[in-house]
N, C-alpha and C. Protein backbone atom coordinates (compact mmCIF):
# COMPACT_ATOMS: atom_id res chain seq x y z
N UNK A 1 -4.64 -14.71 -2.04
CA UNK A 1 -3.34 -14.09 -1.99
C UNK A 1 -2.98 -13.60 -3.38
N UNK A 2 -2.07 -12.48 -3.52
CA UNK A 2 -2.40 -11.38 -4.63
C UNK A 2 -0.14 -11.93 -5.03
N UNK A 3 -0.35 -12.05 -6.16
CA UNK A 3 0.87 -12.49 -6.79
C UNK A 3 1.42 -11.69 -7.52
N UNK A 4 2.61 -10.56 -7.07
CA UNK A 4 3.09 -9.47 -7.91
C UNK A 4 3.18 -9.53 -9.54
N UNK A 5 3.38 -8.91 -10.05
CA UNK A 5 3.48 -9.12 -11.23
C UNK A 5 4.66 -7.99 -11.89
N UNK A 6 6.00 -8.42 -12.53
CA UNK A 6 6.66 -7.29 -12.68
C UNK A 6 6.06 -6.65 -14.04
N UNK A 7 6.47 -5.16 -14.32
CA UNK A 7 6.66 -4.37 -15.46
C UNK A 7 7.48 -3.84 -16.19
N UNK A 8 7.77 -3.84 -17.36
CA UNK A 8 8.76 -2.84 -17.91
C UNK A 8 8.69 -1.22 -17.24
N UNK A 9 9.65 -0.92 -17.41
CA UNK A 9 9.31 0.74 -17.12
C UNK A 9 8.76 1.68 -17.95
N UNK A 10 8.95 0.98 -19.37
CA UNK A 10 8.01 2.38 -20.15
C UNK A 10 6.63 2.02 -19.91
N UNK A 11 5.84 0.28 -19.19
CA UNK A 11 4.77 0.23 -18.96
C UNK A 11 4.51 1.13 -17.58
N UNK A 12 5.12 0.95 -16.76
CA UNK A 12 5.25 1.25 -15.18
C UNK A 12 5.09 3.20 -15.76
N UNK A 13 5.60 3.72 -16.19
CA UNK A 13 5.77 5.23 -16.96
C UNK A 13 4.19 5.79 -16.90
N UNK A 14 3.95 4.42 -18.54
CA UNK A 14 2.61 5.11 -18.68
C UNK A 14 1.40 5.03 -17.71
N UNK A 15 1.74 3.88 -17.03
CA UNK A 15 0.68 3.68 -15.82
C UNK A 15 0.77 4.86 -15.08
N UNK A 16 1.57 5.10 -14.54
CA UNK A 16 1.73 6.77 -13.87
C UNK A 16 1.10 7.55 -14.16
N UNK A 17 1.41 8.08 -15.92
CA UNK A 17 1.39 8.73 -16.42
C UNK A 17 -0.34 9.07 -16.43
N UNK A 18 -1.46 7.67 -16.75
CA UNK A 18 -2.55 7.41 -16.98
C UNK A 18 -3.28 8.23 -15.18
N UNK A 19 -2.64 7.65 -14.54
CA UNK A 19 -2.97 7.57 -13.12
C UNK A 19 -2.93 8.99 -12.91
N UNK A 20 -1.85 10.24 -12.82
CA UNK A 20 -1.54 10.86 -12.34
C UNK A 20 -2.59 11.99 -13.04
N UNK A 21 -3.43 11.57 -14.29
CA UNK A 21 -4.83 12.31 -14.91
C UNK A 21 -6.02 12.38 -14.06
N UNK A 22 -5.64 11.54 -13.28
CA UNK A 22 -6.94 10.90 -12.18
C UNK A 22 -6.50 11.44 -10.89
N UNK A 23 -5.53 12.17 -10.74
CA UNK A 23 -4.89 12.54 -9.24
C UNK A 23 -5.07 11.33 -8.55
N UNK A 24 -4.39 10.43 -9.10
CA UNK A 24 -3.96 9.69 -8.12
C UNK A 24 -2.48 9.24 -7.93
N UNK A 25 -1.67 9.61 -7.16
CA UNK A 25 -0.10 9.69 -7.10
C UNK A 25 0.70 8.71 -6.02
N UNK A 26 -0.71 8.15 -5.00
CA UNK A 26 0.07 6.92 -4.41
C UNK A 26 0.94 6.09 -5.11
N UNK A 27 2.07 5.20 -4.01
CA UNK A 27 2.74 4.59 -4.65
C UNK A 27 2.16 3.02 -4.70
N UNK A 28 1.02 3.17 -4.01
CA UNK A 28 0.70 1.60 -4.01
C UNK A 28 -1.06 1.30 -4.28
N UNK A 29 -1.00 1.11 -5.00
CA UNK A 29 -2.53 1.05 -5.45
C UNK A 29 -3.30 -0.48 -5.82
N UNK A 30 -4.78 -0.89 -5.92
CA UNK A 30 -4.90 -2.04 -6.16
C UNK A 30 -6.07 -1.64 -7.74
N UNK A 31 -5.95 -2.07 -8.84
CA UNK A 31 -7.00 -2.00 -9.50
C UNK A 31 -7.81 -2.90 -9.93
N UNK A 32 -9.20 -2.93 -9.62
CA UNK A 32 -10.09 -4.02 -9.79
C UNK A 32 -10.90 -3.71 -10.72
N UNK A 33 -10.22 -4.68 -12.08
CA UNK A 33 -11.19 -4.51 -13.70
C UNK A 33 -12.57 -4.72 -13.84
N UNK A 34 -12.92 -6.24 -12.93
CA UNK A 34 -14.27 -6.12 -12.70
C UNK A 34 -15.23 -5.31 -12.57
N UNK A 35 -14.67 -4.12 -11.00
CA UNK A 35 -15.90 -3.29 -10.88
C UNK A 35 -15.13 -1.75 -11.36
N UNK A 36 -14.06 -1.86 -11.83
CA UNK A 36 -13.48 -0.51 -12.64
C UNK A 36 -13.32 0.43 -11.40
N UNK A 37 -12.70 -0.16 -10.49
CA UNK A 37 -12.24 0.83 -9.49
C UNK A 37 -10.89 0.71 -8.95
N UNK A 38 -9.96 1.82 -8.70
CA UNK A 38 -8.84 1.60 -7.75
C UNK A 38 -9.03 1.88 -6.56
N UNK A 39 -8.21 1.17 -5.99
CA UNK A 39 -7.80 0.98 -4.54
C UNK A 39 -7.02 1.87 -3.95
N UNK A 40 -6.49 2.77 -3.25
CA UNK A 40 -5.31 3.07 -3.01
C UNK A 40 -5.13 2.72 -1.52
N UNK A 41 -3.38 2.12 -1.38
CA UNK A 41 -3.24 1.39 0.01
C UNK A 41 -2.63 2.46 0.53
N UNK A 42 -2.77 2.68 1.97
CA UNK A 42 -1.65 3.46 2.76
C UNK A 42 -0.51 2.59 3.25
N UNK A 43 0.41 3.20 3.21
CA UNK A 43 1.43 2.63 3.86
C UNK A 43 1.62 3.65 4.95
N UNK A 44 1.78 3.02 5.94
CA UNK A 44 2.03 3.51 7.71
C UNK A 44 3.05 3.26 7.70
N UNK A 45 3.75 4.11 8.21
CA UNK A 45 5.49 3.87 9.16
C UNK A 45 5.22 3.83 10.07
N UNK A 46 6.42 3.00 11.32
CA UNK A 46 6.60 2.91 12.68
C UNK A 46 6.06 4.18 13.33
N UNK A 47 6.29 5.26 12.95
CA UNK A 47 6.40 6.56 13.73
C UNK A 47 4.49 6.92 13.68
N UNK A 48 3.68 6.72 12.51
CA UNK A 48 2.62 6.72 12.46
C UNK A 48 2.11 6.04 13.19
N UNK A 49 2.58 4.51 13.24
CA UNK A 49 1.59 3.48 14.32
C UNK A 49 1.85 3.81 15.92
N UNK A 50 3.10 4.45 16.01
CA UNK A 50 3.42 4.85 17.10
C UNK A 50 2.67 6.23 17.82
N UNK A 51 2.30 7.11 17.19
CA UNK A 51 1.68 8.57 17.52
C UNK A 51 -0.42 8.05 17.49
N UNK A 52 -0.45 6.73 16.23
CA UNK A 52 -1.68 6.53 16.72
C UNK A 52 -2.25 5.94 17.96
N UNK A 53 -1.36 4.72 18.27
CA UNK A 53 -1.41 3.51 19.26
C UNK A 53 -0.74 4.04 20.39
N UNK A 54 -0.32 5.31 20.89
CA UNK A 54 -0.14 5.87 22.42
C UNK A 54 1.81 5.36 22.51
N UNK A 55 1.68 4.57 23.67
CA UNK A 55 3.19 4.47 24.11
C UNK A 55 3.26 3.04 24.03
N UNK A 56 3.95 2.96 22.94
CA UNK A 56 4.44 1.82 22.94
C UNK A 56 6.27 1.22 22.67
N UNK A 57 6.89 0.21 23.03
CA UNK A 57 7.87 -0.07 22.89
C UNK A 57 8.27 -0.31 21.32
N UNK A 58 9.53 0.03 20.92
CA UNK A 58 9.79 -0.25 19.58
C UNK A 58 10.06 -1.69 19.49
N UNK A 59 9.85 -2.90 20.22
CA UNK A 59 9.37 -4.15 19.76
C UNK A 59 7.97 -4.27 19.75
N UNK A 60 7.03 -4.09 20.71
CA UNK A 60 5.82 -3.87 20.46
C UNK A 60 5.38 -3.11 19.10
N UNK A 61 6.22 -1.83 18.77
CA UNK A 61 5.76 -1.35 17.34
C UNK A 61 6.47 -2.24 16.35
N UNK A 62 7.15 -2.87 16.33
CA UNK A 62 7.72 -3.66 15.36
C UNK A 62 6.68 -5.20 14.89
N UNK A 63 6.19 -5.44 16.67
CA UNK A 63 5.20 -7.02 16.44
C UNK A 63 3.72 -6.35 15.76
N UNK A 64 3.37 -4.74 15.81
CA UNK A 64 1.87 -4.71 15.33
C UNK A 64 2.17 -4.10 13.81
N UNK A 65 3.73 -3.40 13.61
CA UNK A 65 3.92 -3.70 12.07
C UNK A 65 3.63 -4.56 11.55
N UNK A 66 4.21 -5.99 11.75
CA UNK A 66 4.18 -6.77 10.81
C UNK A 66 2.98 -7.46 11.22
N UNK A 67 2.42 -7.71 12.10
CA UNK A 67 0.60 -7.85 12.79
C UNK A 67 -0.17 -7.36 10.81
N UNK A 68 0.05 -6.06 10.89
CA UNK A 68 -0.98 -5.33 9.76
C UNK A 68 -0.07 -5.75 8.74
N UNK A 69 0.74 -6.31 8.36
CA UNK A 69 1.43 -6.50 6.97
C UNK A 69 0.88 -7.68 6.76
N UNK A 70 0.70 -8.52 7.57
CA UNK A 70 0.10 -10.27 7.37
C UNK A 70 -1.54 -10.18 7.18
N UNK A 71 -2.10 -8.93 7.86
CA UNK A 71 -3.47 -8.75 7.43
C UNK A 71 -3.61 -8.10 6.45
N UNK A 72 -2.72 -7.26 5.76
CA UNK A 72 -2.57 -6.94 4.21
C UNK A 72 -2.85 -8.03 3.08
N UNK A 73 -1.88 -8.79 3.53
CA UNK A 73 -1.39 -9.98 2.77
C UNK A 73 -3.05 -11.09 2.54
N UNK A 74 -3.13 -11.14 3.76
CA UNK A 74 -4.62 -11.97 3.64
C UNK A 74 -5.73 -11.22 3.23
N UNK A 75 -5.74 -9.97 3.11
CA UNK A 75 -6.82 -9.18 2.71
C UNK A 75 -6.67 -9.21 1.23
């Protein structure tokens, strides 16, 4: 399990700043120093899981939201 870590904003800035040389402009990314690679995560909205996964009820889209947020979490 992955333990946030906060930043200043002129760090949070230049990280952007570094990132956005690399076209990379997600807002959520993972970087792994070891093998010198980023990650970038998607974030899905309701309306996405909904147009992929057919017809479903907005409690059903609400239980496989948070379904993939807990397999985030453990991933």
């Amino acid at each position: 399990m992955s333990i946030p870590k906060k930043m200043d904003k002129q760090t949070a800035n230049e990280l952007r700043s570094l990132l956005s040389r690399m076209n990379v402009t997600q807002s959520k990314i993972k970087i792994n120093m070891e093998n010198n690679t980023i990650e970038i995560e998607d974030d899905y909205s309701i309306d996405d899981i909904l147009e992929s996964a057919g017809s479903l009820t907005p409690e059903q889209a609400k239980e496989l939201t948070e379904e993939i947020k807990k397999m985030r979490e453990r991933g």
